[in-house]
Protein backbone atom coordinates (compact mmCIF):
# COMPACT_ATOMS: atom_id res chain seq x y z
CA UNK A 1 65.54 46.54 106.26
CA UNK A 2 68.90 46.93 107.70
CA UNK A 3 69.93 47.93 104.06
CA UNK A 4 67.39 50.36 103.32
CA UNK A 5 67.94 52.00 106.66
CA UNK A 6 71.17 52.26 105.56
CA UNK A 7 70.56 53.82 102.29
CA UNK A 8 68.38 55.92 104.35
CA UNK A 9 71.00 57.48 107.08
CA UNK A 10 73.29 57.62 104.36
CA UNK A 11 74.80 61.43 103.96
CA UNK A 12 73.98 62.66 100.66
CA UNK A 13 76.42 64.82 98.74
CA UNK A 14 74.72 67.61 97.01
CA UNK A 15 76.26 69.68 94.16
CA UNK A 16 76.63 72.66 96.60
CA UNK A 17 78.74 70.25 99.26
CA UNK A 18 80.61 69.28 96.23
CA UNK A 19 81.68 72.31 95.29
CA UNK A 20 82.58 73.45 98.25
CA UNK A 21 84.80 70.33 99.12
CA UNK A 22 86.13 71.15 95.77
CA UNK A 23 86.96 75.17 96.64
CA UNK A 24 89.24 73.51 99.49
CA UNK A 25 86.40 74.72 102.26
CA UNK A 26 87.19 73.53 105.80
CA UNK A 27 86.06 74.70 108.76
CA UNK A 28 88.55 77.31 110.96
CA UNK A 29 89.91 80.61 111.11
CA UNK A 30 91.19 80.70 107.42
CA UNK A 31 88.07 78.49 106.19
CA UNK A 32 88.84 78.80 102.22
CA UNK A 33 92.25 78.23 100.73
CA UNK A 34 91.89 81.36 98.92
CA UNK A 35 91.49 82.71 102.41
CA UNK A 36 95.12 80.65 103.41
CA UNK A 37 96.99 81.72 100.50
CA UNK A 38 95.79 86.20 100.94
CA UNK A 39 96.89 85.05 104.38
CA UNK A 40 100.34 83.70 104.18
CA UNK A 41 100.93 86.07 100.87
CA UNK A 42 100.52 89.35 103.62
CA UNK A 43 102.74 87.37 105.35
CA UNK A 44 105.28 87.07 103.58
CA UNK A 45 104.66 90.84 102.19
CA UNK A 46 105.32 91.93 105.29
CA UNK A 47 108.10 90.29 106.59
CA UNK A 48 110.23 91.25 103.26
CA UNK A 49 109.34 95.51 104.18
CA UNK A 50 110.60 94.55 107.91
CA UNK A 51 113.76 92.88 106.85
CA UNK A 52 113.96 95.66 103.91
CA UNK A 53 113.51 98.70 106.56
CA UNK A 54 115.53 97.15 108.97
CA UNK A 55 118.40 96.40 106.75
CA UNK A 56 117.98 100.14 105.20
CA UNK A 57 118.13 101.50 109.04
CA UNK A 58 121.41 99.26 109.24
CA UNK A 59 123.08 99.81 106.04
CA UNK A 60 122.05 103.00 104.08
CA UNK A 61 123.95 106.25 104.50
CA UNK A 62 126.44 104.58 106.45
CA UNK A 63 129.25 106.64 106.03
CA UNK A 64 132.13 103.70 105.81
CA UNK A 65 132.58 101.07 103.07
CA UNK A 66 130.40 97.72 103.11
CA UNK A 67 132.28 95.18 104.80
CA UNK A 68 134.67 97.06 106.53
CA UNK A 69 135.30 96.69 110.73
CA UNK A 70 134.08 100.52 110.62
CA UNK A 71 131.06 99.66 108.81
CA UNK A 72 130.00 96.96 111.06
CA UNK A 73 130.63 98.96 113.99
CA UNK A 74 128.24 101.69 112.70
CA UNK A 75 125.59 98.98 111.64
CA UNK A 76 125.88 97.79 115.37
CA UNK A 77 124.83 100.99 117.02
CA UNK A 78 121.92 101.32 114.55
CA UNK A 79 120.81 98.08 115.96
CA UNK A 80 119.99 99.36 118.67
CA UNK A 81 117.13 101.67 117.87
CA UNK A 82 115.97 98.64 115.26
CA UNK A 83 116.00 96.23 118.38
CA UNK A 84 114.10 98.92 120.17
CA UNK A 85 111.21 99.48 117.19
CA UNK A 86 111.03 95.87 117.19
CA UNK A 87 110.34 95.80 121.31
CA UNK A 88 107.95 98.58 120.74
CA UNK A 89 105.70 97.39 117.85
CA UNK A 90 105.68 93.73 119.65
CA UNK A 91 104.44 95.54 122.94
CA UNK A 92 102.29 97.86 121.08
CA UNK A 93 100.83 95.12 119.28
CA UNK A 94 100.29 92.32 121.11
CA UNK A 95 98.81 94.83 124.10
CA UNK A 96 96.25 96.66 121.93
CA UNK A 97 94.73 93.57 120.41
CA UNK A 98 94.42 91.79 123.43
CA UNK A 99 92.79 95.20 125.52
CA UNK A 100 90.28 95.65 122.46
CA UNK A 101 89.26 91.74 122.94
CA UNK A 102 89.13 92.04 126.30
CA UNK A 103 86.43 94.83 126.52
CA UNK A 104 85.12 93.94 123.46
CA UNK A 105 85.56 96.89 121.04
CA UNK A 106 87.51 98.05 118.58
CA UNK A 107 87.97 101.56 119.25
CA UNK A 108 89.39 102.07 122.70
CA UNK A 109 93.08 101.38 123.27
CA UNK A 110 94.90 100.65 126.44
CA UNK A 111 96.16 104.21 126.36
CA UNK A 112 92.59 105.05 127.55
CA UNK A 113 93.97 103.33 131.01
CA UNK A 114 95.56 106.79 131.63
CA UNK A 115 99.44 104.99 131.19
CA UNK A 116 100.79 107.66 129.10
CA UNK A 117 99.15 110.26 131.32
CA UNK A 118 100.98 109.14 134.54
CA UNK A 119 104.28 108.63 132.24
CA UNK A 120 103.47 112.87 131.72
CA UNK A 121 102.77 113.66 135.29
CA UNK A 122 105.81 111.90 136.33
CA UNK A 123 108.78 113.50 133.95
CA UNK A 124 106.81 117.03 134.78
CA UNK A 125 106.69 116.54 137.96
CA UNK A 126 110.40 115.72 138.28
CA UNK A 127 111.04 118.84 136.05
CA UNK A 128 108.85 121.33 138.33
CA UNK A 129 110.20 119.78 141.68
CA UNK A 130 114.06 118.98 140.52
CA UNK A 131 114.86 121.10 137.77
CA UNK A 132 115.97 120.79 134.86
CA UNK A 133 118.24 118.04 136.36
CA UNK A 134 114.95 116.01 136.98
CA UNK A 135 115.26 114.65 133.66
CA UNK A 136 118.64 112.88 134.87
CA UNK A 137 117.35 112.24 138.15
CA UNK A 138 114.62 109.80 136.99
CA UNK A 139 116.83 108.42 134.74
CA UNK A 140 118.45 104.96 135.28
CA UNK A 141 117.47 101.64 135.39
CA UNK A 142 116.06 101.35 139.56
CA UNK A 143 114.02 104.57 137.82
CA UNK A 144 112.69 103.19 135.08
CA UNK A 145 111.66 99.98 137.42
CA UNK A 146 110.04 102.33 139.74
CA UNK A 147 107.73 103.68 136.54
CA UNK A 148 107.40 100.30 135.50
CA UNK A 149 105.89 99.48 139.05
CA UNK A 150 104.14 103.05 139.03
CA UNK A 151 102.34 102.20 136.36
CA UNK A 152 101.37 98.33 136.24
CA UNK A 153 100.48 99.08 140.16
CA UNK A 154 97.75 102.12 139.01
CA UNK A 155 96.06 99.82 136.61
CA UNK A 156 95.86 96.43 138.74
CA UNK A 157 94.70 98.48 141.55
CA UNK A 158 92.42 100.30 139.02
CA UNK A 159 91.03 96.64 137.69
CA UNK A 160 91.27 94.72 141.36
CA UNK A 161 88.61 97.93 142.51
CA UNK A 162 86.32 98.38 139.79
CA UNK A 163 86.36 94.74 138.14
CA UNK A 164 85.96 92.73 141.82
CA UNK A 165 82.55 92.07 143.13
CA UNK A 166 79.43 91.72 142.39
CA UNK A 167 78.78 94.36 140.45
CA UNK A 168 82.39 94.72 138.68
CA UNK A 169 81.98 96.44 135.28
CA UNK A 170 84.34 96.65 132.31
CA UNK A 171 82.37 100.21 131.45
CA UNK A 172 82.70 101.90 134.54
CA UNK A 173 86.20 100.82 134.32
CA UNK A 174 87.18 102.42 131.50
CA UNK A 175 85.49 105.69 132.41
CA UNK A 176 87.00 105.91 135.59
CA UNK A 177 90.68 105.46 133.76
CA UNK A 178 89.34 107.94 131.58
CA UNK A 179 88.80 110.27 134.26
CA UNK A 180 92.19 109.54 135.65
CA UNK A 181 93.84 110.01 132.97
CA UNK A 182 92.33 113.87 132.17
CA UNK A 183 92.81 114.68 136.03
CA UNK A 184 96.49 113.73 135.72
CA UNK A 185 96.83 115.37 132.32
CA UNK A 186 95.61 118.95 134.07
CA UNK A 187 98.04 118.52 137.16
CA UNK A 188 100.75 118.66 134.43
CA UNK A 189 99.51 120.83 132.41
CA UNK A 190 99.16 123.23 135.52
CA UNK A 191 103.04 122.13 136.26
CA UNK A 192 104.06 123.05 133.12
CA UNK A 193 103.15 126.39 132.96
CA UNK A 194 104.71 127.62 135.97
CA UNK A 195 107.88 126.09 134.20
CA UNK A 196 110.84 128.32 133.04
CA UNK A 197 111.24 128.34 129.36
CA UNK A 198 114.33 126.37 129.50
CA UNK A 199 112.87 123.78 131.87
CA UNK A 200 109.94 123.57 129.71
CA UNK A 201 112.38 122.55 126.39
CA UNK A 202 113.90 120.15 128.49
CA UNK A 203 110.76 118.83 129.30
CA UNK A 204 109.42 119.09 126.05
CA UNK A 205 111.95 116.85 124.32
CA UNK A 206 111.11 113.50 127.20
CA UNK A 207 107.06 114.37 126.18
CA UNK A 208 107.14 113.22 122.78
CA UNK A 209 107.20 109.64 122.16
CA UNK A 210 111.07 108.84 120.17
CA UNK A 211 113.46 106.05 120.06
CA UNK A 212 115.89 108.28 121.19
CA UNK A 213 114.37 108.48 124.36
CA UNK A 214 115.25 104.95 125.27
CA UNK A 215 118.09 103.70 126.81
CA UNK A 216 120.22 100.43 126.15
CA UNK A 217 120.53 100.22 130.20
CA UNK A 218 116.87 99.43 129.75
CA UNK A 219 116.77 96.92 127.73
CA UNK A 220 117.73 94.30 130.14
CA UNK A 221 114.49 94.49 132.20
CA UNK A 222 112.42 95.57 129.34
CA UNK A 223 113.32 92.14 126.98
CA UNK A 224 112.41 89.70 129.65
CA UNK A 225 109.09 91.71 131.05
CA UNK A 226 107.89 92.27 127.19
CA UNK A 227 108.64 88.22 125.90
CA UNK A 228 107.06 86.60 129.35
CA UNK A 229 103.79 88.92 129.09
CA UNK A 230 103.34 88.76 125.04
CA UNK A 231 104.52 84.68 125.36
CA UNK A 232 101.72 84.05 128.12
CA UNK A 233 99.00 86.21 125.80
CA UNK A 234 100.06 83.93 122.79
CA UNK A 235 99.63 81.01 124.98
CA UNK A 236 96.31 82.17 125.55
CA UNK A 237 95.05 82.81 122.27
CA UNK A 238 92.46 80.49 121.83
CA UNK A 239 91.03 81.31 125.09
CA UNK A 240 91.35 84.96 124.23
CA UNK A 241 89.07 83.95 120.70
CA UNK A 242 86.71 82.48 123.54
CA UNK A 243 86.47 86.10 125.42
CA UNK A 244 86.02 87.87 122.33
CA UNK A 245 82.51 86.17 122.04
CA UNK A 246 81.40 88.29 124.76
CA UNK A 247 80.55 87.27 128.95
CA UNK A 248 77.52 85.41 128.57
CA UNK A 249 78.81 83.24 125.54
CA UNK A 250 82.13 82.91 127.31
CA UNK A 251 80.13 82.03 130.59
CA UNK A 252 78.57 78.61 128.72
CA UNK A 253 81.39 77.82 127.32
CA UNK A 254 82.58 77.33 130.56
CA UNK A 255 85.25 79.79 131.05
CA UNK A 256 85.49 82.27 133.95
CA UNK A 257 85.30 85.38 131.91
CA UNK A 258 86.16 88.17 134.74
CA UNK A 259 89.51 85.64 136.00
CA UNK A 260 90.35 85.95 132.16
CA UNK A 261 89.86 89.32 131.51
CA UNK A 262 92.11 90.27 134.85
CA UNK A 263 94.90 87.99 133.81
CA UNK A 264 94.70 89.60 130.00
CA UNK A 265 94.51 92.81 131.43
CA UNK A 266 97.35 92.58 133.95
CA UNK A 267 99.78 91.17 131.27
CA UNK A 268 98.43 94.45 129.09
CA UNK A 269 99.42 96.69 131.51
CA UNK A 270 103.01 95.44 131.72
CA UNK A 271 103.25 95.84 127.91
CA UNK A 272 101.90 99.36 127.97
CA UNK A 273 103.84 100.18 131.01
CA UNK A 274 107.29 98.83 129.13
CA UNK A 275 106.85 100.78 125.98
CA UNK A 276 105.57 103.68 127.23
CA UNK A 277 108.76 103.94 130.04
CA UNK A 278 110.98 103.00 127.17
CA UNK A 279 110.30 105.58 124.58
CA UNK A 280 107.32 107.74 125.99
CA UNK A 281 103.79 108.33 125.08
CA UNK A 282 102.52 106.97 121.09
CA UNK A 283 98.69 106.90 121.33
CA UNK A 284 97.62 106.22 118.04
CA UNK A 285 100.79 103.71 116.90
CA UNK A 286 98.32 100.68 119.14
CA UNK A 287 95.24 101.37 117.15
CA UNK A 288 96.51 102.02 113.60
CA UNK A 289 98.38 98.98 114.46
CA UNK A 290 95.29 96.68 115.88
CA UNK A 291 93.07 98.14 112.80
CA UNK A 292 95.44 97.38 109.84
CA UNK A 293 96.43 94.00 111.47
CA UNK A 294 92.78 92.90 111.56
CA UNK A 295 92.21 93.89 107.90
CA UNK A 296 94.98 92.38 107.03
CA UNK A 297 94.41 89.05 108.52
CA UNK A 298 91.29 88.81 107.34
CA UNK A 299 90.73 86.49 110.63
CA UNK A 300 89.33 86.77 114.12
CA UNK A 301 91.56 83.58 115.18
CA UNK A 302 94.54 85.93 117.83
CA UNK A 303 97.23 83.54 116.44
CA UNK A 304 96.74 84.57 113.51
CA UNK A 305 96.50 88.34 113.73
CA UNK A 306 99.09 88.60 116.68
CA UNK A 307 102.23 88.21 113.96
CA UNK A 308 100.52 90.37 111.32
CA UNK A 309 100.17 92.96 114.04
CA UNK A 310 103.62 92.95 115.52
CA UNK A 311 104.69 92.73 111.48
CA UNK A 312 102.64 95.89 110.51
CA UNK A 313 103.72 97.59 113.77
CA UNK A 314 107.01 97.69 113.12
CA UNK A 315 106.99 98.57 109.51
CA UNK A 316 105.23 101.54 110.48
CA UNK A 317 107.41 102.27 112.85
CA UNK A 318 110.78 101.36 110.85
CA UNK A 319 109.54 102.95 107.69
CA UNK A 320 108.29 106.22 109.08
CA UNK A 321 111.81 106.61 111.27
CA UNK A 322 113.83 105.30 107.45
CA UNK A 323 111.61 107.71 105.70
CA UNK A 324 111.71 111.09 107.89
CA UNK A 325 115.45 110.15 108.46
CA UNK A 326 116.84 109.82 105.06
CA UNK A 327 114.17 111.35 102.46
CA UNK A 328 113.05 114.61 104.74
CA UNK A 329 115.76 114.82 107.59
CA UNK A 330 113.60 115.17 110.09
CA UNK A 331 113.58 111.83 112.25
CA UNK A 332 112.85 113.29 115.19
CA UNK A 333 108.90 113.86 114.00
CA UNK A 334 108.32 110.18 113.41
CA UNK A 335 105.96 109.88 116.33
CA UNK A 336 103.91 112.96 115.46
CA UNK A 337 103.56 111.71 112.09
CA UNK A 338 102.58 108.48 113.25
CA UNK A 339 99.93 110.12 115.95
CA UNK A 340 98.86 112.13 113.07
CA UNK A 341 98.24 109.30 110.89
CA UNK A 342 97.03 106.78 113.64
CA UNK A 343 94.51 109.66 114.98
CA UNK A 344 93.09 110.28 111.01
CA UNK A 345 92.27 106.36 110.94
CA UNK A 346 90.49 106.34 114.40
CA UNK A 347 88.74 109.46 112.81
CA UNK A 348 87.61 107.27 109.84
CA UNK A 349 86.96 104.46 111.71
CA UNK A 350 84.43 106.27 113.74
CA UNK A 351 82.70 107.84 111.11
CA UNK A 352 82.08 104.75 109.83
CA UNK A 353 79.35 103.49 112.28
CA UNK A 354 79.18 99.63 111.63
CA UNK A 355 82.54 98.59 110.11
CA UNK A 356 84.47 98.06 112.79
């Protein structure tokens, strides 16, 4: 008996288990290792066009011979703007695929939260009330902290008010940053047209979102801010896979879904709040970024698609400033190329209904 109950409980391997032991199927994010080898291939695609842009940003057209103290010195300021692509597509990144787990959909980027819209209202407003000196005057690094502070302090207030409670709703939430972020986008429009012409170009320059608008002084309290909010969200990936199930699945798994989504959303905010303050308003970079990173990975698993999209963000980035610098001459249109680009995805993404 003993034997034939054996025989009995006894798992049976079928041709179909067979072959899939034999495919290399496990179970986890990458579950084939066809699946782990597209993976790590995009990988390593992608960090050979970041090291190729970056050392093209460093080295090409440099007007002094390779190797020389003059060369190096050259290669050194350029650094600067790659450092600051690099801060931008990790903050960029790492914020729009955690905001687009946290409410669930792919669409909507943390841009919706009406950051870039108070980043607008505040140069314009320093331009209508100061001047043309108002672009000095709010620069500086106690500034920048104040926009920092500004900004971070608008959304948690935003979240504390509409996510708190009983009847705290991610939905309402986002309309009511929506709303927010048109009413502040009127006030300065309305500013800007009682501007003089020469105000207005001054203005007009800080609007557009360009590495030129950052400052090295900046870079002190932007580093640190940017590494301890992206580190905590990486630390928090696999409960970040959990929230992406949704409340109710999250709920009996035994996580406390609103706590989570505050915390994610809170160390969004100071992600958003550091790029945008750093080089200005880039809408579209977030989602191109989020979209490409998740077809890319091929993977739902954030540890996985968090270096693919801080990879593909600052390719895009690097390559479109490489490109419009050196081929067309024109590196000051990077961001509107990448806003038109970004926006022409989100277009096709829309249209189609069920893909996403």
């Amino acid at each position: 008996m003993p034997e034939s109950n054996a025989i009995k409980t006894a798992p049976r391997t079928t041709p179909a288990l067979a072959s899939r032991h034999h495919l290399g199927r496990v179970s986890g994010p990458l579950p084939t290792g066809r699946a782990r080898r597209r993976y790590w291939i995009v990988l390593s695609i992608l960090i050979v066009l970041a090291l190729g842009f970056a050392g093209g940003l460093l080295a090409y057209d440099n007007p002094m011979p390779p190797g020389t103290p003059g060369f190096w010195l050259i290669a050194k300021m350029r650094s600067v703007n790659v450092l600051i692509m690099l801060l931008v597509a990790f903050c960029q990144a790492m914020a729009t695929v955690s905001f687009q787990t946290a409410t669930n959909n792919r669409i909507i980027t943390p841009s919706i939260m009406g950051f870039e819209s108070l980043y607008i209202a505040v140069q314009t407003g320093a331009v209508f009330f100061l001047g043309a000196a108002g672009v000095t005057a709010i620069a500086g690094v106690p500034q920048f902290a104040l926009q920092l502070v500004l900004m971070v302090g608008l959304s948690m207030a935003l979240y504390g008010w509409l996510l708190s409670g009983k009847n705290g709703n991610l939905q309402i939430m986002l309309l009511v940053g929506i709303v927010l972020g048109g009413g502040l986008g009127a006030v300065s429009s309305f500013m800007q047209r009682l501007l003089t012409p020469s105000e207005f170009d001054v203005l007009t320059a800080r609007l557009f979102g360009s590495i030129s608008n950052a400052d090295v002084s900046y870079l002190p309290v932007a580093i640190p801010l940017a590494a301890v909010a992206g580190t905590l969200l990486w630390l928090n990936a696999k409960r970040l896979n959990i929230i992406a199930l949704g409340k109710d699945a999250s709920t009996n798994l035994g996580l406390n879904h609103r706590f989570e989504t505050m915390r994610v959303l809170f160390l969004v905010s100071i992600l958003m709040a550091v790029s945008t303050a750093l080089v200005g308003p880039m809408t579209f970079l977030g989602f191109l970024v989020a979209t490409l990173a998740y077809q890319l990975a091929d993977t739902h698993d954030h540890r996985y698609v968090f270096p693919v999209a801080i990879l593909v963000g600052f390719v895009v980035l690097s390559g479109a400033y490489f490109v419009m610098k050196n081929v067309f001459y024109a590196q000051g249109v990077v961001s509107i190329i990448i806003e038109a680009v970004g926006g022409t995805v989100f277009l096709i993404f829309i249209l189609r209904k069920g893909r996403l």
